[in-house]
Protein backbone atom coordinates (compact mmCIF):
# COMPACT_ATOMS: atom_id res chain seq x y z
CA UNK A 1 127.37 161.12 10.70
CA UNK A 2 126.51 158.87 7.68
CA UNK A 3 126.66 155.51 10.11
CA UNK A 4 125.01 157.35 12.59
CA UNK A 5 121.89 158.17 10.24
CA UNK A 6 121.92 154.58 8.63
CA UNK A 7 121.24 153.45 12.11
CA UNK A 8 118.48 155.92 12.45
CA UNK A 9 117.13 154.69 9.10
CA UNK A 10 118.30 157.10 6.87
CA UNK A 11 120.22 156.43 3.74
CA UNK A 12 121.67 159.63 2.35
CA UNK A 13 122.36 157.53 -1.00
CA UNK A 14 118.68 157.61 -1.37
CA UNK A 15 117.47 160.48 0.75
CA UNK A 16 117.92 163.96 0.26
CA UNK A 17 119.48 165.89 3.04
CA UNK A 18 122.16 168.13 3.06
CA UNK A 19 125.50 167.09 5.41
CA UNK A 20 127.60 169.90 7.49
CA UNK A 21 130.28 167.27 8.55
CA UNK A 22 132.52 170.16 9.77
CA UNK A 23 129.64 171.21 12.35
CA UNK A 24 128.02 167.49 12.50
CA UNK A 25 124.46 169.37 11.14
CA UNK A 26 121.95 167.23 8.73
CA UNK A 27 119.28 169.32 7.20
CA UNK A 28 116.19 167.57 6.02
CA UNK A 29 113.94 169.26 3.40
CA UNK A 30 110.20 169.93 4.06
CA UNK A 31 107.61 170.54 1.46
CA UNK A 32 103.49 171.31 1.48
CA UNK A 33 101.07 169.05 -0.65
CA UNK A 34 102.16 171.15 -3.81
CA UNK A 35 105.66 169.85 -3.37
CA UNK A 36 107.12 173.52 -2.96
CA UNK A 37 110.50 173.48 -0.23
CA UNK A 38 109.09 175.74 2.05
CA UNK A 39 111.43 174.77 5.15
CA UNK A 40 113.91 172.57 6.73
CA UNK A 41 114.76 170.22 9.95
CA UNK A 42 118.68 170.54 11.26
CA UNK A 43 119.58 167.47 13.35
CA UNK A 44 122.59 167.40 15.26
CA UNK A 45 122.79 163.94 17.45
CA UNK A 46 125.49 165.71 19.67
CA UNK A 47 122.98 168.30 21.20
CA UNK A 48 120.52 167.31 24.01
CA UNK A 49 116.85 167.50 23.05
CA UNK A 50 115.90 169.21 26.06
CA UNK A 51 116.04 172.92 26.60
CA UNK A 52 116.02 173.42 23.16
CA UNK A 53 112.88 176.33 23.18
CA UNK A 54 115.52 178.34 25.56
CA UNK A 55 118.51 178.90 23.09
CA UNK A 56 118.72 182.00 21.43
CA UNK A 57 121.24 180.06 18.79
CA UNK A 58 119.14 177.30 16.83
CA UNK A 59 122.86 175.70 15.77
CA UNK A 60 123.50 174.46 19.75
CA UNK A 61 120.02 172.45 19.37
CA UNK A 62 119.31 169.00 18.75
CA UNK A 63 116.17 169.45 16.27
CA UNK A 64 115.43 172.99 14.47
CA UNK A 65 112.42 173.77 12.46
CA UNK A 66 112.64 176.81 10.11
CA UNK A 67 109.26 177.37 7.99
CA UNK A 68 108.30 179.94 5.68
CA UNK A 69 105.49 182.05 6.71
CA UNK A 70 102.79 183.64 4.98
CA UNK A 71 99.67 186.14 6.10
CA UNK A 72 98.15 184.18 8.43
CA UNK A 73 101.49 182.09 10.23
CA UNK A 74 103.57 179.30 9.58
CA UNK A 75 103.06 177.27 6.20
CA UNK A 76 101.81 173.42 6.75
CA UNK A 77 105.32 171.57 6.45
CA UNK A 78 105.93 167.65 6.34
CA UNK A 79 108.65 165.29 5.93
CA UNK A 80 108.99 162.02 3.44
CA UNK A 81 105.70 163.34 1.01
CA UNK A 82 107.67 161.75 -1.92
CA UNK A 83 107.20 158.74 -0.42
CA UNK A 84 103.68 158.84 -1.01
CA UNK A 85 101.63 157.96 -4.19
CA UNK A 86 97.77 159.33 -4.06
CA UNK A 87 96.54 155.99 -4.98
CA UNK A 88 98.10 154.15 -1.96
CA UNK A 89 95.52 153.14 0.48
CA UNK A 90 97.29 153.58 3.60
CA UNK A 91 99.67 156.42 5.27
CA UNK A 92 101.42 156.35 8.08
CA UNK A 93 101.75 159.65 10.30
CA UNK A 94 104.35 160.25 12.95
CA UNK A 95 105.58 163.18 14.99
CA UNK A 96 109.03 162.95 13.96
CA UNK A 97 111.38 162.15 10.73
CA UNK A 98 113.11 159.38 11.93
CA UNK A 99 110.09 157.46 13.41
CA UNK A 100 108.79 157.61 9.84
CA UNK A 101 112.24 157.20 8.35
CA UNK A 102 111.89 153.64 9.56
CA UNK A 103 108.49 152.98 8.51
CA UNK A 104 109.69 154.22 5.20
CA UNK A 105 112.70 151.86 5.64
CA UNK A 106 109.70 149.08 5.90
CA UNK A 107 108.16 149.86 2.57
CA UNK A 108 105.48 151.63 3.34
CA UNK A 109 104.85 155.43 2.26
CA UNK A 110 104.30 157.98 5.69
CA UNK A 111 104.88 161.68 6.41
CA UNK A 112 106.33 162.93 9.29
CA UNK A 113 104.73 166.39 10.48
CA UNK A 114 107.40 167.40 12.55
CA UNK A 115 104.79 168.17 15.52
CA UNK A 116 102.48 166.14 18.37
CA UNK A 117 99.81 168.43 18.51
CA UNK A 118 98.95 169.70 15.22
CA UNK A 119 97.13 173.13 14.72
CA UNK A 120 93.20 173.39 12.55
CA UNK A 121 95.23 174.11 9.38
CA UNK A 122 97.55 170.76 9.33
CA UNK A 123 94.22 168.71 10.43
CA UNK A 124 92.25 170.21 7.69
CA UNK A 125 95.45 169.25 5.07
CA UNK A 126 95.50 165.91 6.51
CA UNK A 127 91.21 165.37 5.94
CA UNK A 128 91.96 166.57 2.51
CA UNK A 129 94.06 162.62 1.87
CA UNK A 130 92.30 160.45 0.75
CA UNK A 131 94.40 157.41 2.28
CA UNK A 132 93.56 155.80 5.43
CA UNK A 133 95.38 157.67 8.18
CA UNK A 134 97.44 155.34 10.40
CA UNK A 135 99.03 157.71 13.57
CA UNK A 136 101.70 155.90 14.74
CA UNK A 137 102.21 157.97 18.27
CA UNK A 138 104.81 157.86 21.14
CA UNK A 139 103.49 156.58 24.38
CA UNK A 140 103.21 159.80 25.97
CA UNK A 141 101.05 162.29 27.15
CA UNK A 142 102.22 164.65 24.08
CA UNK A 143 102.07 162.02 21.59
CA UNK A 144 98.82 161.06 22.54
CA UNK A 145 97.37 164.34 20.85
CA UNK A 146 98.67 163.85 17.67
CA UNK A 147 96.55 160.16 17.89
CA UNK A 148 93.37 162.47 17.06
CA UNK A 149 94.03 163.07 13.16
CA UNK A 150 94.08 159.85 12.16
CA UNK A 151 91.29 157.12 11.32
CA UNK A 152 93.42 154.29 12.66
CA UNK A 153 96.12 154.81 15.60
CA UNK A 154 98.92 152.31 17.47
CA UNK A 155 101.39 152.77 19.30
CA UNK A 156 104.66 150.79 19.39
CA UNK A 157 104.91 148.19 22.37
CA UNK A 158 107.11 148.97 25.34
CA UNK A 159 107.26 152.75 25.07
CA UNK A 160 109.41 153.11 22.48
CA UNK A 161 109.55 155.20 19.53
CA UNK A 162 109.32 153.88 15.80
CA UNK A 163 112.77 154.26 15.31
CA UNK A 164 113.62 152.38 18.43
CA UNK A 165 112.70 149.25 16.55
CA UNK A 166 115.47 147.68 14.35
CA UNK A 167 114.44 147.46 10.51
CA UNK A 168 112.85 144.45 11.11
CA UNK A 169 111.02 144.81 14.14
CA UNK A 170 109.82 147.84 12.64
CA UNK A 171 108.26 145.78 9.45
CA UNK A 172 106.46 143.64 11.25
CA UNK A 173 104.80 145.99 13.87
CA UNK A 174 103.57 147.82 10.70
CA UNK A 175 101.92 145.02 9.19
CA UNK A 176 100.73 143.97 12.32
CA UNK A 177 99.12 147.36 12.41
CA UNK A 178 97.45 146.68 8.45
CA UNK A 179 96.61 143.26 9.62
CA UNK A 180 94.69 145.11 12.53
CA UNK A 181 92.71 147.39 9.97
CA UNK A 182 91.78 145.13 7.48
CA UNK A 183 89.98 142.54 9.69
């Protein structure tokens, strides 16, 4: 599992997630903008991704989201906010945790918000940042939506995914991307 999610860029030396090696689960935390744990993602690479809405047993599934709720519905959750330092001028958005793991793997801070087409209440969080938004979406029809809640978006070359990219293919698509902004 460990090799597995180095490859994946995640080091669990240096990021916290919880291993079941006896069922092969990693759990990833999620926090709001206060910082409060208010959820978590379990990974299991040995799932398939598909079907996954159709399982009454979120432990067969690739990716599960559990969020706490409150009055009104699900609480805004994100992945890698500790990554992130309010005075940073730039933040990179993806869909999922380890497309930004690797952008994070890069150097540069980047939340992952675990969705492609966010609801009014995770756009509203996000306009409340005061960084330049960079979406960094899959080439897809879904990922395509999630384009719309950033100022700046690109999309990785080829049809891949962020974490498709090795470490340093990764690096310089990203400052590519900067390079892109600032002239």
């Amino acid at each position: 599992i460990i090799s597995h999610l180095k490859k994946r860029g995640i080091d669990p030396d240096k990021t916290k997630v919880v291993i079941d090696e006896e069922h092969g689960d990693v759990y990833f935390y999620l926090y709001n903008l206060s910082g409060q744990l208010i959820g978590f993602q379990k990974y299991n690479k040995d799932y398939p991704k598909t079907g996954q809405n159709k399982l009454l047993d979120p432990r067969m599934c690739k990716y599960f989201n559990w969020v706490t709720e409150e009055g009104y519905g699900r609480k805004i959750a994100v992945w890698g906010l500790e990554t992130t330092d309010f005075r940073d001028k730039y933040l990179f958005i993806t869909e999922g945790i380890f497309d930004i793991a690797r952008v994070h793997e890069a150097g540069y801070p980047g939340i992952a918000v675990l969705c492609n087409d966010p609801n009014e209440s995770l756009k509203g969080w996000l306009k409340t940042l005061i960084q330049k938004k960079i979406v960094l979406y899959d080439n897809d029809k879904a990922g395509i939506k999630l384009k719309k809640v950033g100022d700046y978006s690109f999309t990785v070359p080829h049809g891949k995914d962020m974490n498709d990219l090795t470490p340093e293919e990764a690096k310089q698509f990203l400052d590519e991307c900067i390079i892109s902004i600032e002239s």
